[in-house]
Protein backbone atom coordinates (compact mmCIF):
# COMPACT_ATOMS: atom_id res chain seq x y z
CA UNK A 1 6.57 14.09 -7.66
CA UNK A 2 4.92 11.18 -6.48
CA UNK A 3 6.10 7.22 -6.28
CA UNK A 4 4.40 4.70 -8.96
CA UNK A 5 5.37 0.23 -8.26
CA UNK A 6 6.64 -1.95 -10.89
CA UNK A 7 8.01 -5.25 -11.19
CA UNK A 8 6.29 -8.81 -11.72
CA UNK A 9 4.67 -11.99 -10.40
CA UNK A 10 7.42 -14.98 -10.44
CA UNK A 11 6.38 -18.40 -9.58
CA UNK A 12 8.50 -21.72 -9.69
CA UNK A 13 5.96 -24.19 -11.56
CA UNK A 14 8.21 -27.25 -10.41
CA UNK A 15 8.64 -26.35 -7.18
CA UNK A 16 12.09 -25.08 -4.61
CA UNK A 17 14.94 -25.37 -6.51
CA UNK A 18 13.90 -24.52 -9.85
CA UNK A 19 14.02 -21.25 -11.86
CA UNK A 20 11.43 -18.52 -11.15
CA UNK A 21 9.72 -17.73 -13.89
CA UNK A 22 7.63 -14.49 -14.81
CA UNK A 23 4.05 -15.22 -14.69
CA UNK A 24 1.26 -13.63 -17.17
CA UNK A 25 0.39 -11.36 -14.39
CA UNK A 26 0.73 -7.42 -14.74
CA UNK A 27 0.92 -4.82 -12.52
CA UNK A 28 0.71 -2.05 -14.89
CA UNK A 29 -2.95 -1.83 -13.28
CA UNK A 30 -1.64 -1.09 -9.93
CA UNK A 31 -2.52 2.57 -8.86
CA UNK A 32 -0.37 4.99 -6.94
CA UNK A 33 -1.74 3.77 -3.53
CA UNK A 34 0.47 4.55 -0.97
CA UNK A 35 -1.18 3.04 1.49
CA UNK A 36 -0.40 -0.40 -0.19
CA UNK A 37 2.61 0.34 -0.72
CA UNK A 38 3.33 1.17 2.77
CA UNK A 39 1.35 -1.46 4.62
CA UNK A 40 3.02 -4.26 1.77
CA UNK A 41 6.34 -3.02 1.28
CA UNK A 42 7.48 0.19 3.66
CA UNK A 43 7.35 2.73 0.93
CA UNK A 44 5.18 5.55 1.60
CA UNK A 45 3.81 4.85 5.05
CA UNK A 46 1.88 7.72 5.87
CA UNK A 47 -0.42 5.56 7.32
CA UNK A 48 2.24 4.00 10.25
CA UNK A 49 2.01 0.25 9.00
CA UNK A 50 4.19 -2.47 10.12
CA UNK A 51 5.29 -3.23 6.82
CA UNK A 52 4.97 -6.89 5.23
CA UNK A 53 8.08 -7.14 3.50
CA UNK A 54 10.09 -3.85 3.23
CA UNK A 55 13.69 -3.32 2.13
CA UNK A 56 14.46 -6.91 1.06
CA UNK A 57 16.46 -5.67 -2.21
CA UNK A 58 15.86 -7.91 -5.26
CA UNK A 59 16.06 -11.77 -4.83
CA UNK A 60 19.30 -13.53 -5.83
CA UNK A 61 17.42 -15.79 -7.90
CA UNK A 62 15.19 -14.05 -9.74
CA UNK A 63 14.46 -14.65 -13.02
CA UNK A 64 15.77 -13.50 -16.53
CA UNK A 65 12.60 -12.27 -17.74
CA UNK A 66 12.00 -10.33 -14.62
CA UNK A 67 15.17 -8.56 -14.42
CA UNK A 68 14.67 -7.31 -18.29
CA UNK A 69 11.69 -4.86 -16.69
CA UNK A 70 14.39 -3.09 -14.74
CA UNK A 71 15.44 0.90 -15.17
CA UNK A 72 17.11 3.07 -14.40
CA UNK A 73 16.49 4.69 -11.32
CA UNK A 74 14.32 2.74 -9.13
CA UNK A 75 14.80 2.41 -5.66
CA UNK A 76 13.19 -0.31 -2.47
CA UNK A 77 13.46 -3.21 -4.49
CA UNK A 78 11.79 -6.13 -2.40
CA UNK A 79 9.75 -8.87 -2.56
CA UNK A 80 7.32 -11.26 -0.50
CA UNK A 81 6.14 -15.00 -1.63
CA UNK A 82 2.22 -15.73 -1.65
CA UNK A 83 2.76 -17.89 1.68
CA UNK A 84 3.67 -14.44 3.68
CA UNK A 85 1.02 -12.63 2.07
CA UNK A 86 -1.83 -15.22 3.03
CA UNK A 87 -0.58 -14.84 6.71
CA UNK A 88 -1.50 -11.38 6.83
CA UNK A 89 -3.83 -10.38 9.26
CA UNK A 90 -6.48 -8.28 7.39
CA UNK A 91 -8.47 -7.37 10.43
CA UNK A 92 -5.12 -5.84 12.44
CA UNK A 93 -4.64 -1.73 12.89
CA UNK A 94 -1.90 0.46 11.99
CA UNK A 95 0.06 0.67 15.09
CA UNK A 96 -0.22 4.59 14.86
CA UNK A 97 -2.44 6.96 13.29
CA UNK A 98 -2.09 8.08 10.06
CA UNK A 99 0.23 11.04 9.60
CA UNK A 100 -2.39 12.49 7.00
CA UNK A 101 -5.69 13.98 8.14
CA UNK A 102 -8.52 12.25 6.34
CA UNK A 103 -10.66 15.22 5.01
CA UNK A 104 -14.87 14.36 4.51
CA UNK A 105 -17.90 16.01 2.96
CA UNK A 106 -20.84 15.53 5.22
CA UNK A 107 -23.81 14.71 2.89
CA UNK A 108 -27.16 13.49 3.72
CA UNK A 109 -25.97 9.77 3.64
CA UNK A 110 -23.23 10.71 6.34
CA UNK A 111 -19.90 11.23 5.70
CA UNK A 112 -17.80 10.81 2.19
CA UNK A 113 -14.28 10.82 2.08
CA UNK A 114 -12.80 13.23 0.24
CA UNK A 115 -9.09 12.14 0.51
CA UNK A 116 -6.46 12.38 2.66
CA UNK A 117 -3.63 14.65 2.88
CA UNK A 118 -0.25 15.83 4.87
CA UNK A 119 -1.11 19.56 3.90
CA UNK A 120 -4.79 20.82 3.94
CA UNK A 121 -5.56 24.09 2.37
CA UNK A 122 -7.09 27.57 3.76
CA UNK A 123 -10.30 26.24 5.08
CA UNK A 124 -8.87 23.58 7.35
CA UNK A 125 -6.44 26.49 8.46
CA UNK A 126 -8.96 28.39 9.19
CA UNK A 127 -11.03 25.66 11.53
CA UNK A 128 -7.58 24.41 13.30
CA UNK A 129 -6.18 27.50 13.75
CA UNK A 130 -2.54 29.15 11.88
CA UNK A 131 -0.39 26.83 14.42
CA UNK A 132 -2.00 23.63 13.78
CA UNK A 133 0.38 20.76 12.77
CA UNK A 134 -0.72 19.32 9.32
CA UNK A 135 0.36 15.78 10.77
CA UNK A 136 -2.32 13.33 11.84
CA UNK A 137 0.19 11.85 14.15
CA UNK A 138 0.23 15.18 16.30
CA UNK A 139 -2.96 14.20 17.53
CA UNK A 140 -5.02 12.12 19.31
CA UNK A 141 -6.79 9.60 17.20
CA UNK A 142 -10.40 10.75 16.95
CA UNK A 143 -9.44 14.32 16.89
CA UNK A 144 -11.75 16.21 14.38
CA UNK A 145 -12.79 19.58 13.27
CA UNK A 146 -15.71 20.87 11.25
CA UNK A 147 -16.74 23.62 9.04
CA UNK A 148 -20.01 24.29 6.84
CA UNK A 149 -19.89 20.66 4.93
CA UNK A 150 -16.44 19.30 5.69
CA UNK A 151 -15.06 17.53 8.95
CA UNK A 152 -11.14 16.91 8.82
CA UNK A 153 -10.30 13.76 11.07
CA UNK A 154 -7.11 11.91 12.72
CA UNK A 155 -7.67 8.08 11.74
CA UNK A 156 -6.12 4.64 12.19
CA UNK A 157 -6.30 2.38 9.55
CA UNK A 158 -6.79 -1.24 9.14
CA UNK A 159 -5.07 -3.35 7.08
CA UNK A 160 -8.20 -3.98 5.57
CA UNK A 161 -8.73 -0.73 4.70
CA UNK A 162 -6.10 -0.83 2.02
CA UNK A 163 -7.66 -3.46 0.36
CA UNK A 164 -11.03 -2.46 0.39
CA UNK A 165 -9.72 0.92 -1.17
CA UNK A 166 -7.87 -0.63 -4.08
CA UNK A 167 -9.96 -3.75 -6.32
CA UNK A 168 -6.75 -3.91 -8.34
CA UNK A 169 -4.58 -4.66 -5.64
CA UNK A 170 -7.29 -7.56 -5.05
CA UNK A 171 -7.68 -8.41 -8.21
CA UNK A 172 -3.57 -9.20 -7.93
CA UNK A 173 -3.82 -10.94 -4.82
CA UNK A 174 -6.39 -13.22 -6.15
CA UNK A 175 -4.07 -14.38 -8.72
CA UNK A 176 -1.02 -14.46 -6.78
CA UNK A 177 -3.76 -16.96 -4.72
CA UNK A 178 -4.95 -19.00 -7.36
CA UNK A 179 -1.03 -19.83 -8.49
CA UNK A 180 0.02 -20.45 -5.29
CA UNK A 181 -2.95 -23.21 -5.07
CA UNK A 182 -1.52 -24.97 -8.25
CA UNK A 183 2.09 -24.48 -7.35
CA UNK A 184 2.16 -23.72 -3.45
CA UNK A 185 2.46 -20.34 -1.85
CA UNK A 186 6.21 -20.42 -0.93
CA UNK A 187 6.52 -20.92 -4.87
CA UNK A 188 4.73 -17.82 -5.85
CA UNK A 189 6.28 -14.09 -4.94
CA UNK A 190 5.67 -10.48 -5.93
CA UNK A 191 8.92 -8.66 -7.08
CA UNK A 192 8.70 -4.85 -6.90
CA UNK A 193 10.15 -1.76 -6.66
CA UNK A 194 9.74 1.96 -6.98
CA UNK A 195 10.18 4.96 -9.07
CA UNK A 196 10.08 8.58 -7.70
């Protein structure tokens, strides 16, 4: 079963000590990308992120509107306000490598990822050998092996990486950007949590 994000956008149009309100923002576009969600909030973090904001629980003051989009059953409530997300240093790595081998097709234009997983299948058996550990983070980064048109590799990401992997989450970070111009970035936070 895997983990999908909900929750909202809340900004405070007249500033600290006002009511958040829920902002015309959805997140209902938001894939399951766990390497967001790890690198953002903790959740998921194959990829060995420091997270942003993890385990912060839902804010005491969050808004009516927001709390109607609870149910039942979600878990890592947390949250983080534009101002902490605009600090983030894009450019920074993972301080480990990724628990999940990355898995490429070699094609005439070089490689082409092909995903990345915890468990690979026969074929990757077959190159690593029976004993092989299906973690990443057994390793050395770097570490690859190769058969016919697929190479299986140990990576590090980027925080970077995450972003240029998912134009949604973009596309939400823009607009958390653009109300945090009008209303200032400690006045604008994502609210999310997680259902398994």
């Amino acid at each position: 079963m895997g983990t999908d994000i909900a929750g909202g956008v809340e900004m405070r149009p007249d500033g600290p000590g006002s009511p958040w309100q829920l902002a015309d923002v959805s997140l209902d576009a938001l894939p399951r990308h766990y390497d967001a969600f790890g690198l953002l909030f903790g959740v998921r973090n194959h990829a060995g992120f420091e997270p942003v904001a993890p385990g912060r629980g839902l804010p005491d003051d969050a808004g009516a509107d927001l709390l109607a989009l609870l149910a039942d059953g979600e878990h890592d409530h947390t949250w983080v306000t534009w101002a902490q997300l605009a600090s983030v240093d894009w450019s920074a790595q993972a301080p480990r490598v990724d628990d999940r081998i990355h898995e490429y097709e070699m094609t005439s234009q070089g490689p082409r990822l092909v995903g990345k997983a915890g468990h690979h299948g026969r074929a990757w058996r077959e190159v690593a050998g029976e004993h092989a550990d299906h973690r990443g983070s057994s390793y050395p980064e770097g570490t690859e092996w190769r058969a016919a048109d697929r190479m299986w590799r140990v990576e590090r990401l980027t925080h970077g990486d995450v972003l240029r992997a998912d134009p949604q989450l973009r596309a939400l970070l823009d607009r958390m950007r653009e109300l945090a111009e009008r209303y200032g970035g400690d006045n604008v936070r994502l609210v999310v949590w997680f259902d398994s």
